[in-house]
Protein backbone atom coordinates (compact mmCIF):
# COMPACT_ATOMS: atom_id res chain seq x y z
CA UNK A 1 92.04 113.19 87.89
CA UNK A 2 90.02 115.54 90.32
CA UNK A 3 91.17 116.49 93.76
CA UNK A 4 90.69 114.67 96.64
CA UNK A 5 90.13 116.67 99.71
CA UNK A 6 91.77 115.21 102.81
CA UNK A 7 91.23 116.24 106.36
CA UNK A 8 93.47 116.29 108.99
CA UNK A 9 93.49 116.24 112.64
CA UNK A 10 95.71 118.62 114.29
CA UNK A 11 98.03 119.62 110.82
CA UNK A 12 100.69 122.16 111.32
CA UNK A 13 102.71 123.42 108.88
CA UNK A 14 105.64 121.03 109.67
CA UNK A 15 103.59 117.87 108.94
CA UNK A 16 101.57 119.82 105.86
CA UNK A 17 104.72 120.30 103.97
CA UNK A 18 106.37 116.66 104.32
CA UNK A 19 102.78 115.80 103.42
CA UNK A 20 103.06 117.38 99.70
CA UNK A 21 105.60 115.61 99.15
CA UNK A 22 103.92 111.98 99.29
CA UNK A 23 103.48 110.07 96.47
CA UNK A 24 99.80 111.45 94.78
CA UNK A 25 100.01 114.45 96.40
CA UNK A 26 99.51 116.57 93.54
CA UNK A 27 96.24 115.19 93.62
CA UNK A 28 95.18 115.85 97.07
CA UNK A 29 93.64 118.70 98.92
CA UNK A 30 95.17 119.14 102.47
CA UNK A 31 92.83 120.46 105.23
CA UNK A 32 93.17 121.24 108.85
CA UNK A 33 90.51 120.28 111.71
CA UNK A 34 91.33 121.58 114.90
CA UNK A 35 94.13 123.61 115.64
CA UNK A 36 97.49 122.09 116.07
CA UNK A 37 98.11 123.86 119.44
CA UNK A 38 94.95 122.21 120.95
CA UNK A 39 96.13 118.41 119.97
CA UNK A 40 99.88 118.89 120.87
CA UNK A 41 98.63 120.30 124.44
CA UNK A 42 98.91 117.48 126.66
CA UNK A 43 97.40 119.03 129.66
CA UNK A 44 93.82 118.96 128.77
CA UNK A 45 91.69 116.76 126.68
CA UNK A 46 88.46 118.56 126.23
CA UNK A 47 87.28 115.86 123.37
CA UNK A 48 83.91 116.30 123.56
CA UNK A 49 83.90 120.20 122.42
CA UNK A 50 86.69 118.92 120.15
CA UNK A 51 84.51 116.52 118.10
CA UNK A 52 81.47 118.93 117.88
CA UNK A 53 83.91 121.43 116.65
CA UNK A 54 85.32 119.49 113.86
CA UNK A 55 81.42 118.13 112.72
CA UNK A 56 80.43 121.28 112.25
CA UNK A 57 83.80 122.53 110.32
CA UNK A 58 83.02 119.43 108.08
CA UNK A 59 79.39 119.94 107.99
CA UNK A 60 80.41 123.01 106.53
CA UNK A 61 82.61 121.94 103.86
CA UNK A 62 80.80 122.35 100.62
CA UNK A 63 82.66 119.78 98.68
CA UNK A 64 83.08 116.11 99.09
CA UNK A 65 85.02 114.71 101.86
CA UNK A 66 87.21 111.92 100.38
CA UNK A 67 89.61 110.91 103.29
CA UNK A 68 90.12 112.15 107.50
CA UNK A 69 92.95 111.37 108.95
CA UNK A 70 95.30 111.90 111.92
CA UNK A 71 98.83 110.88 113.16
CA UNK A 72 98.72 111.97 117.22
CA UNK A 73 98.08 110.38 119.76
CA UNK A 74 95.10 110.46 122.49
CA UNK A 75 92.54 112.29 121.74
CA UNK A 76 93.28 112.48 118.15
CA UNK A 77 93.42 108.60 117.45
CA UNK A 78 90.20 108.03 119.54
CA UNK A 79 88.27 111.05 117.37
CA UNK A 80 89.06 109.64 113.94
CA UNK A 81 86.33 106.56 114.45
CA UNK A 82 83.95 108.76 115.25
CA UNK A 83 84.47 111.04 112.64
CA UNK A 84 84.78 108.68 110.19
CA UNK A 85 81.48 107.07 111.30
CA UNK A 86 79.79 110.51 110.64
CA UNK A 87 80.93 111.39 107.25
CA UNK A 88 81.69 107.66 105.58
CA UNK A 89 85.14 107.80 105.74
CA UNK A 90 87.22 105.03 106.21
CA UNK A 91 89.30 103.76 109.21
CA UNK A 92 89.17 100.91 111.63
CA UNK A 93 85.98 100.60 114.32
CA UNK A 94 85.94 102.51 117.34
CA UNK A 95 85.80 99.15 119.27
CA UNK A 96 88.99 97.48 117.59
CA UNK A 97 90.87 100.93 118.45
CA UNK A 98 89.70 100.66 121.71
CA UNK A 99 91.00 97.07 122.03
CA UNK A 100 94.62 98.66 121.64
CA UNK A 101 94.44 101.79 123.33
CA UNK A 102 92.16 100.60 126.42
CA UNK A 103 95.31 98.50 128.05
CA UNK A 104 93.09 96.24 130.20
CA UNK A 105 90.98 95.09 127.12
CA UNK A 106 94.16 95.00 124.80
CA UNK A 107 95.85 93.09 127.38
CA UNK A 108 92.76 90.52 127.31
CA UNK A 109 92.84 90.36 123.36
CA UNK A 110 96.64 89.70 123.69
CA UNK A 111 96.17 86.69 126.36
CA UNK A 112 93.90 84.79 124.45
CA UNK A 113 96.21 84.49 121.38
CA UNK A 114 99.53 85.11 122.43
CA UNK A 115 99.54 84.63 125.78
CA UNK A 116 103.05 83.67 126.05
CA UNK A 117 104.25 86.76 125.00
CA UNK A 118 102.78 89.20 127.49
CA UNK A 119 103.96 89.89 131.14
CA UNK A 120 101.24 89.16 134.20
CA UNK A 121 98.90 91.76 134.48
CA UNK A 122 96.17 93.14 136.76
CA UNK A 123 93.64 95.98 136.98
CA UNK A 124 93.46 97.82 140.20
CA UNK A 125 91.80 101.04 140.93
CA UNK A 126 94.14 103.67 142.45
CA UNK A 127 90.81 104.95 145.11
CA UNK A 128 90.90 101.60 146.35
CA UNK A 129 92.82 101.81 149.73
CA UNK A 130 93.41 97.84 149.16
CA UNK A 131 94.49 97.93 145.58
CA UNK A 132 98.54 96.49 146.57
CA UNK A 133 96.80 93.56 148.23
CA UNK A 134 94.57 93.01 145.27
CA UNK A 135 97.77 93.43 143.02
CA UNK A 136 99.55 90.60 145.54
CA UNK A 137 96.28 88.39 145.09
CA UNK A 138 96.11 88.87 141.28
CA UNK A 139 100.37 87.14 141.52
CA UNK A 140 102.25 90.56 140.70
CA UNK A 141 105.42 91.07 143.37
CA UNK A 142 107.87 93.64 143.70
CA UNK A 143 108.94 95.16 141.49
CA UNK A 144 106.16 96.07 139.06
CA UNK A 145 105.36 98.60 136.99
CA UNK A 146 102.09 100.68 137.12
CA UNK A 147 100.51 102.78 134.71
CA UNK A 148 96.83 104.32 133.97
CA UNK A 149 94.45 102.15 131.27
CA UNK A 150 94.58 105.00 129.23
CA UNK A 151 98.01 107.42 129.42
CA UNK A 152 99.35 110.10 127.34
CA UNK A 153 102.81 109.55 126.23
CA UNK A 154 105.02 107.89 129.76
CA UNK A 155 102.91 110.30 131.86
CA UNK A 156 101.64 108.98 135.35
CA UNK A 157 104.20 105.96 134.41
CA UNK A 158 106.17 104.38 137.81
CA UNK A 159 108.33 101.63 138.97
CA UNK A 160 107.38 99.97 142.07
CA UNK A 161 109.68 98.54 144.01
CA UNK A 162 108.10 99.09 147.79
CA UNK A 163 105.00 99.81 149.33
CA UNK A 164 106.44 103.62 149.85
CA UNK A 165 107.05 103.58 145.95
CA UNK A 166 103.26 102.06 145.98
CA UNK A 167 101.90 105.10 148.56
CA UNK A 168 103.65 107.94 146.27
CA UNK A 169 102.66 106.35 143.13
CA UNK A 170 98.88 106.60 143.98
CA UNK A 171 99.04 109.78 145.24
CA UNK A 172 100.09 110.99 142.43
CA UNK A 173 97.43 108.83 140.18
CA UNK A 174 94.90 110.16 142.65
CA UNK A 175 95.67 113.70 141.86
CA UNK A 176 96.28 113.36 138.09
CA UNK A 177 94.03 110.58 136.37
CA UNK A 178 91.27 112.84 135.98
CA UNK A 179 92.80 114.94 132.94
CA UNK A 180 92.61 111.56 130.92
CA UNK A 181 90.30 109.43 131.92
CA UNK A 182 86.95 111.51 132.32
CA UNK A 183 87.45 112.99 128.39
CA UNK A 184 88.35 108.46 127.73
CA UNK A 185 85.29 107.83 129.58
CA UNK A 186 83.13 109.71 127.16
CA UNK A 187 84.94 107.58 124.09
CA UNK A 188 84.19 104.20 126.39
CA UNK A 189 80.68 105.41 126.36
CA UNK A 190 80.48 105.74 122.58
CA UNK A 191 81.41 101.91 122.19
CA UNK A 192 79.96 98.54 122.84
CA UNK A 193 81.78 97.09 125.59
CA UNK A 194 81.73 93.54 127.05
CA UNK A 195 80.62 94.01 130.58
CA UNK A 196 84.70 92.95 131.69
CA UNK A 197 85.85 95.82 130.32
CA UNK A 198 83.01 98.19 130.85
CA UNK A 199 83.37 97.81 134.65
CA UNK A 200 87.27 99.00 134.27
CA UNK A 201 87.18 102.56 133.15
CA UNK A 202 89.12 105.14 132.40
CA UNK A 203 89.99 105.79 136.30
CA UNK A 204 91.46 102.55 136.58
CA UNK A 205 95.15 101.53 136.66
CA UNK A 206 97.45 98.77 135.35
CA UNK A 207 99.89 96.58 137.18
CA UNK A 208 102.49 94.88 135.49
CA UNK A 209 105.05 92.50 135.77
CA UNK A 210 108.36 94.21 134.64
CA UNK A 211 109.65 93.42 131.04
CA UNK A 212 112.86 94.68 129.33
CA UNK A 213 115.57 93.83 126.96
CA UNK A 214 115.76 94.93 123.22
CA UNK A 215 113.47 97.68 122.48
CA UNK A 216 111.81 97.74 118.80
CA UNK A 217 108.84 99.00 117.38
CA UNK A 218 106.98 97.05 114.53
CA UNK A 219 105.15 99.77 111.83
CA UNK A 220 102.21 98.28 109.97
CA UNK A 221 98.74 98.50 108.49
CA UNK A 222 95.84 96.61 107.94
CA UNK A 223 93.89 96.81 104.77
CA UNK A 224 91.09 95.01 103.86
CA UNK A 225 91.50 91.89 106.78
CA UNK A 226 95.64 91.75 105.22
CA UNK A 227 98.34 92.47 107.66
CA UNK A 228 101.43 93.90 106.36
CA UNK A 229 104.11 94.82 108.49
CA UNK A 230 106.75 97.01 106.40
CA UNK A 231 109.51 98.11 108.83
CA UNK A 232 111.52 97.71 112.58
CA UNK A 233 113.02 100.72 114.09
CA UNK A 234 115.39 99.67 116.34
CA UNK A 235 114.96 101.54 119.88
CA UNK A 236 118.74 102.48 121.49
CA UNK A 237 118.91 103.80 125.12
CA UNK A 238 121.84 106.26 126.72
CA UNK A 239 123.93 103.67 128.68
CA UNK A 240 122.73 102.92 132.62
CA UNK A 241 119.46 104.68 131.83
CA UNK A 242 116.11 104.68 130.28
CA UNK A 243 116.17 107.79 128.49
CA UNK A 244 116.33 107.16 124.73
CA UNK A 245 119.56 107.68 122.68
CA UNK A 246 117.86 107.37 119.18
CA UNK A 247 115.98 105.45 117.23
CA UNK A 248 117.46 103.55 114.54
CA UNK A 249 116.20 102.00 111.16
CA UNK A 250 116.36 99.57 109.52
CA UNK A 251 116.59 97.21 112.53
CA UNK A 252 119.62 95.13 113.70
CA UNK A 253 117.88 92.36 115.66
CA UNK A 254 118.09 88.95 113.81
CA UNK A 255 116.13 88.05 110.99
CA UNK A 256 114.29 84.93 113.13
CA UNK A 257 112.67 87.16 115.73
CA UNK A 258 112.22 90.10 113.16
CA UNK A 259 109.97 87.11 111.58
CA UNK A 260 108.63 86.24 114.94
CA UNK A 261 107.53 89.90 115.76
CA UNK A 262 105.95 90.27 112.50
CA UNK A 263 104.25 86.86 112.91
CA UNK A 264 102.93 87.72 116.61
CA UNK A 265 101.83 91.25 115.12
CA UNK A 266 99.84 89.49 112.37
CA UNK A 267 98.36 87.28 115.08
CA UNK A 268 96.97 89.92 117.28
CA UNK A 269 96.18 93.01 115.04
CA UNK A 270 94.04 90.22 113.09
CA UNK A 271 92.37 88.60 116.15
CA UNK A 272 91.09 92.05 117.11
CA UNK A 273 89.49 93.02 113.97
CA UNK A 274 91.72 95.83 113.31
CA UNK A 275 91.35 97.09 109.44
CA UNK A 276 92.16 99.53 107.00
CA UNK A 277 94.08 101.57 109.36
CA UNK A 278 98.07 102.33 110.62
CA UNK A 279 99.25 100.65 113.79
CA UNK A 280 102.57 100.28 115.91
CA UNK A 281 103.57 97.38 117.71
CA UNK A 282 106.35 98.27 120.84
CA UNK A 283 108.13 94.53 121.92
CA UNK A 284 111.30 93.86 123.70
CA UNK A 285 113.52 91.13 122.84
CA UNK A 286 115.24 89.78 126.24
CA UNK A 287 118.22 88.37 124.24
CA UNK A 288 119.12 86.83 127.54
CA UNK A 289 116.46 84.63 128.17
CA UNK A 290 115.62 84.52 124.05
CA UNK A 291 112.24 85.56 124.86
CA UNK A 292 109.56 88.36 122.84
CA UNK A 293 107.79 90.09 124.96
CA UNK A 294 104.53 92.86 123.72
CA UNK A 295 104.86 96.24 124.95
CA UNK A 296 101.93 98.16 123.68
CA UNK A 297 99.89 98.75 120.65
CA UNK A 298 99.64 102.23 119.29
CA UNK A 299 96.86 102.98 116.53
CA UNK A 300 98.80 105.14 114.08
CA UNK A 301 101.98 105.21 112.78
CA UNK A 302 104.95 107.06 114.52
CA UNK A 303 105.47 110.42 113.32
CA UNK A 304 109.08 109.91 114.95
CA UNK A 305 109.58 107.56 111.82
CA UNK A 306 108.35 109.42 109.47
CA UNK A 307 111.82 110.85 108.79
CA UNK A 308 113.87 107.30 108.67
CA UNK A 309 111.30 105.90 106.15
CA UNK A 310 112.01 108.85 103.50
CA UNK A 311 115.48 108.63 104.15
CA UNK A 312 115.93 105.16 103.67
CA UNK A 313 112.77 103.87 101.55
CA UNK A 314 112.16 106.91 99.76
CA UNK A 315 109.02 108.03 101.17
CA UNK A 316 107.43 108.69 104.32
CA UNK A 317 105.41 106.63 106.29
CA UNK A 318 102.41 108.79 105.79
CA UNK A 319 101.91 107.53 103.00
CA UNK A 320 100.22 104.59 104.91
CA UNK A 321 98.16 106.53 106.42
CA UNK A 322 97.10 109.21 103.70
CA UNK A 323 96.36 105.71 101.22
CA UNK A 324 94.55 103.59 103.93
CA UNK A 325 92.20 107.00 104.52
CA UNK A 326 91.17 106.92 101.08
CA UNK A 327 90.64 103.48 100.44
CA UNK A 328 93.74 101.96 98.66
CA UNK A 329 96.59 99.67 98.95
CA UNK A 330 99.50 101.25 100.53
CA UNK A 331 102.34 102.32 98.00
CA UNK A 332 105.50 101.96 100.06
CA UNK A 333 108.72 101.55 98.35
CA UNK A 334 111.38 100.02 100.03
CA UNK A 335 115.38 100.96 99.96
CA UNK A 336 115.13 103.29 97.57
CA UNK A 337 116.32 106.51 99.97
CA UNK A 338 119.42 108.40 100.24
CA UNK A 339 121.04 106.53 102.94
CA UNK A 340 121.48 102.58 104.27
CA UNK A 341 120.78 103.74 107.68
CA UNK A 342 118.99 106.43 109.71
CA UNK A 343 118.60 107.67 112.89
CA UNK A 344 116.26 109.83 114.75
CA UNK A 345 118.36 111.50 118.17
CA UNK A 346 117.48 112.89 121.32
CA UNK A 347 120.21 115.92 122.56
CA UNK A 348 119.56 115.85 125.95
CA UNK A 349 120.92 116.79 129.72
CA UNK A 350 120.86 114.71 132.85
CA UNK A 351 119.98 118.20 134.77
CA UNK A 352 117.78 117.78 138.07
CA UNK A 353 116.51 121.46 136.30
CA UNK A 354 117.94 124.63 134.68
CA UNK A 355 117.07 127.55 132.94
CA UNK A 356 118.02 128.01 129.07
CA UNK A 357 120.19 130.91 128.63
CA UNK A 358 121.33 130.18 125.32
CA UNK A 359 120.25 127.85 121.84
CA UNK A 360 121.63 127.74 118.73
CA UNK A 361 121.15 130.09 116.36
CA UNK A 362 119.17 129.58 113.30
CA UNK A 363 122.84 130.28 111.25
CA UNK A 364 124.48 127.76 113.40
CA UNK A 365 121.84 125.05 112.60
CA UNK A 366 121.80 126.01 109.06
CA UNK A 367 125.34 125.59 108.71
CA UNK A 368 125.41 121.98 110.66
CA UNK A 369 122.60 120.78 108.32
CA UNK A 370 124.76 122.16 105.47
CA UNK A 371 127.59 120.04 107.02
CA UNK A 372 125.33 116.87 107.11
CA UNK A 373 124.04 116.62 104.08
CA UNK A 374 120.26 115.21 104.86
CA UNK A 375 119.91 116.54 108.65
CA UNK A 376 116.98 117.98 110.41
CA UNK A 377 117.27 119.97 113.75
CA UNK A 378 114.44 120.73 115.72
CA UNK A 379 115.23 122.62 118.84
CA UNK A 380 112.48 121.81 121.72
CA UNK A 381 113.74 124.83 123.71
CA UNK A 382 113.89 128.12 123.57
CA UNK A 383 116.33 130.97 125.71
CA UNK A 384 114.40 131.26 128.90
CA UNK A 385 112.72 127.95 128.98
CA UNK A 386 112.62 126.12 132.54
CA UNK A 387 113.23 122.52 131.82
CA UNK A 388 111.32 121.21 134.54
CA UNK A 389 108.40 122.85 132.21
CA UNK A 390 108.92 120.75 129.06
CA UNK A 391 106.43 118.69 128.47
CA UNK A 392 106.47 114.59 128.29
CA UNK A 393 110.11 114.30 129.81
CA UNK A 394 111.22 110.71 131.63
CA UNK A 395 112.64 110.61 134.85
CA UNK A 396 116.23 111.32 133.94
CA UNK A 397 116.87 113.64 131.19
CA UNK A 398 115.70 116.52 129.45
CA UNK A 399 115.52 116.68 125.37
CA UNK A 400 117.06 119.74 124.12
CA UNK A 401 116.64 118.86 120.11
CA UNK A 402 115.45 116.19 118.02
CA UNK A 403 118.03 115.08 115.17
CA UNK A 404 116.92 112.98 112.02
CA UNK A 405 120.44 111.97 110.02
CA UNK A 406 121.09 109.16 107.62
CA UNK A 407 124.14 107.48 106.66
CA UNK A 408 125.67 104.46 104.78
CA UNK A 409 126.19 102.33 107.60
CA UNK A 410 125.57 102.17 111.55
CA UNK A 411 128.95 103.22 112.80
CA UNK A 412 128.87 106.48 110.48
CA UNK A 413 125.70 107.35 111.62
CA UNK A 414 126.68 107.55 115.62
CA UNK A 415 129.96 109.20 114.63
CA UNK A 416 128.36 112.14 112.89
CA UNK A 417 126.11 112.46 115.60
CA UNK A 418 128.67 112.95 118.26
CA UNK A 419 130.80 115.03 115.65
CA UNK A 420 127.40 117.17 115.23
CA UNK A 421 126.28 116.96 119.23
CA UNK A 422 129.98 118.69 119.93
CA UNK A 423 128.74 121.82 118.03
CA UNK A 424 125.06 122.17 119.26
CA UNK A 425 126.22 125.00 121.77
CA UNK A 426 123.17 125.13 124.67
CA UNK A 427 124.10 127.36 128.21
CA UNK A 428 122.33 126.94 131.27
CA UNK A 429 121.15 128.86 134.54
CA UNK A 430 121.20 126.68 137.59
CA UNK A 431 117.72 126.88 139.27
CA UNK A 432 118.37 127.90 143.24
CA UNK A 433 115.88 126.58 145.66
């Protein structure tokens, strides 16, 4: 069998070497387009420079170019169409992406098929020195969440409960907006667009009425018109907050609404046209008021998974994406990992700020993976590191180290973790002024 040659947007070495060990991979060529640095800066999209950078590194390859692929977020998810487009690749159209990732639109596709499982919405733009009476006209009231049509991670994200929260809110949109939605803009302008969408760009905001409950995340694919949904990661908050504790698979939620998410999923990623391409679905379940509600639709599979897949399926959920790029049926196994259950954990502090003075040595980490048979640490700071500084924080917390772990059942997992947690030794600086 002769190599395939497989580009990929944004590969570093971490994601190159859990790529090899995929099921095929023997077979398959791994390339980099772009550097890694550029597409895990969130600061500045310059996607236009980006794209005619990677055409002409392709251009240049003097072999065939079987499969390009990515696993980021904005811009990387929005470059793949057109990239695909210009070398004959495969992936899904740049205007059934667009129908998740552009929020209005999505939330438009959503309405007309499963309009009983989305909150009220409204557009608004943030210039608009009127926009909270427009938001009051459209039937949003306090509280309500904003957010941009187009974000980057929970950036430029806020609560609303006031017309001060309101003021503060667009001030900051006002200030910020710009870094995503000119380089969106240029994606809107590769598309067709029906004129409802077209006249809400980039610069535009959403308003929504607030959901909550249960948080899960649906992984899935489309190939060839089929909708399969393989797995639910289970999404566990610290207690009293929002920040994320970890995120747990299999899921625990009952099997009715594990059927009804994966029936709603079907519904939508279907009645936009989605195909032959990786997708996440985020819901809530408000077990309260036993009701599903539809978060968001991301266009790629979570690389936060990719870890509880191998552990507990055998293989990693790039698999989807590496098959789907080159044209066949995904091969995902299912239960046959090392472990019943796995977890993927945020270490963090409830600082206002601080300065790192001290992480844990690279013998200290070796020894606690030794300890946990299966464990990954990956330390997101370094000695010196300001924590106000760290990138794509939430409100409350900062994450000091990311923890994949598996175990036979749900109660050993969280035990471990704390057991493990006690011996991750981090010192702080208090930040004066």
């Amino acid at each position: 069998m002769k190599q395939r040659n497989i580009f990929v947007v944004g590969l570093n070495d971490f994601n190159r070497d859990r790529l090899r060990t995929l099921r095929g991979a023997e077979h398959y060529n791994f390339h980099g387009v772009i550097d890694p640095a550029e597409v895990y800066e969130t600061e500045h999209f310059p996607i236009e420079d980006m794209l005619k950078r990677a055409e002409a590194q392709l251009s240049e390859f003097d072999e065939p170019i079987d499969a390009i692929a990515g696993y980021m977020d904005f811009p990387v998810s929005t470059m793949l169409p057109l990239l695909c487009e210009r070398f004959g690749t495969r992936t899904t159209s740049l205007e059934s992406l667009l129908k998740c990732e552009h929020k209005y639109w999505s939330r438009l596709a959503q309405r007309d098929v499963i309009g009983n499982y989305i909150p009220r919405f409204t557009a608004f733009d943030p210039f608009d020195d009127r926009a909270l009476s427009h938001i009051g006209e459209a039937g949003l009231y306090f509280p309500f969440f904003v957010k941009p049509i187009k974000s980057s991670g929970s950036r430029l994200g806020f609560r609303i409960d006031s017309p001060e929260d309101f003021t503060a809110a667009v001030a900051r949109l006002r200030e910020d907006i710009g870094l995503i939605s000119e380089p969106f803009n240029f994606v809107l302008d590769q598309a067709n667009l029906p004129d409802k969408v077209r006249q809400v760009d980039g610069g535009y905001c959403m308003a929504e009425e607030i959901i909550g409950g249960w948080q899960c995340t649906v992984e899935g694919y489309v190939y060839q018109g089929e909708v399969v949904s393989y797995g639910i990661v289970d999404s566990i908050r610290y207690p009293q907050v929002l920040s994320f504790f970890y995120y747990r698979y299999p899921s625990r939620l009952p099997k009715h609404i594990q059927d009804k998410m994966r029936e709603l999923t079907n519904t939508i990623m279907t009645h936009i046209g989605y195909d032959n391409a990786a997708f996440n679905v985020e819901y809530f379940w408000d077990e309260v008021q036993n009701r599903i509600w539809l978060l968001e639709i991301n266009t790629r599979i979570s690389q936060s998974h990719c870890d509880l897949f191998e552990k507990v399926d055998g293989v990693s959920n790039q698999q989807v994406t590496i098959d789907l790029a080159l044209g066949l049926s995904p091969d995902m196994p299912r239960r046959h990992g090392d472990f019943a259950v796995a977890g993927k954990f945020f270490y963090r502090v409830f600082f206002v700020d601080a300065v790192v003075t001290r992480v844990p040595s690279d013998e200290e980490i070796s020894a606690l993976q030794q300890e946990f048979p299966g464990t990954v640490i990956a330390l997101q700071v370094e000695a010196g590191t300001r924590l106000s500084t760290l990138p794509e924080q939430d409100s409350y917390s900062f994450a000091l180290a990311y923890v994949w772990m598996g175990a036979d059942s749900d109660e050993a997992l969280e035990v471990n973790y704390r057991r493990l947690a006690d011996k991750l030794l981090f010192e702080f600086e208090e930040v004066v002024g």
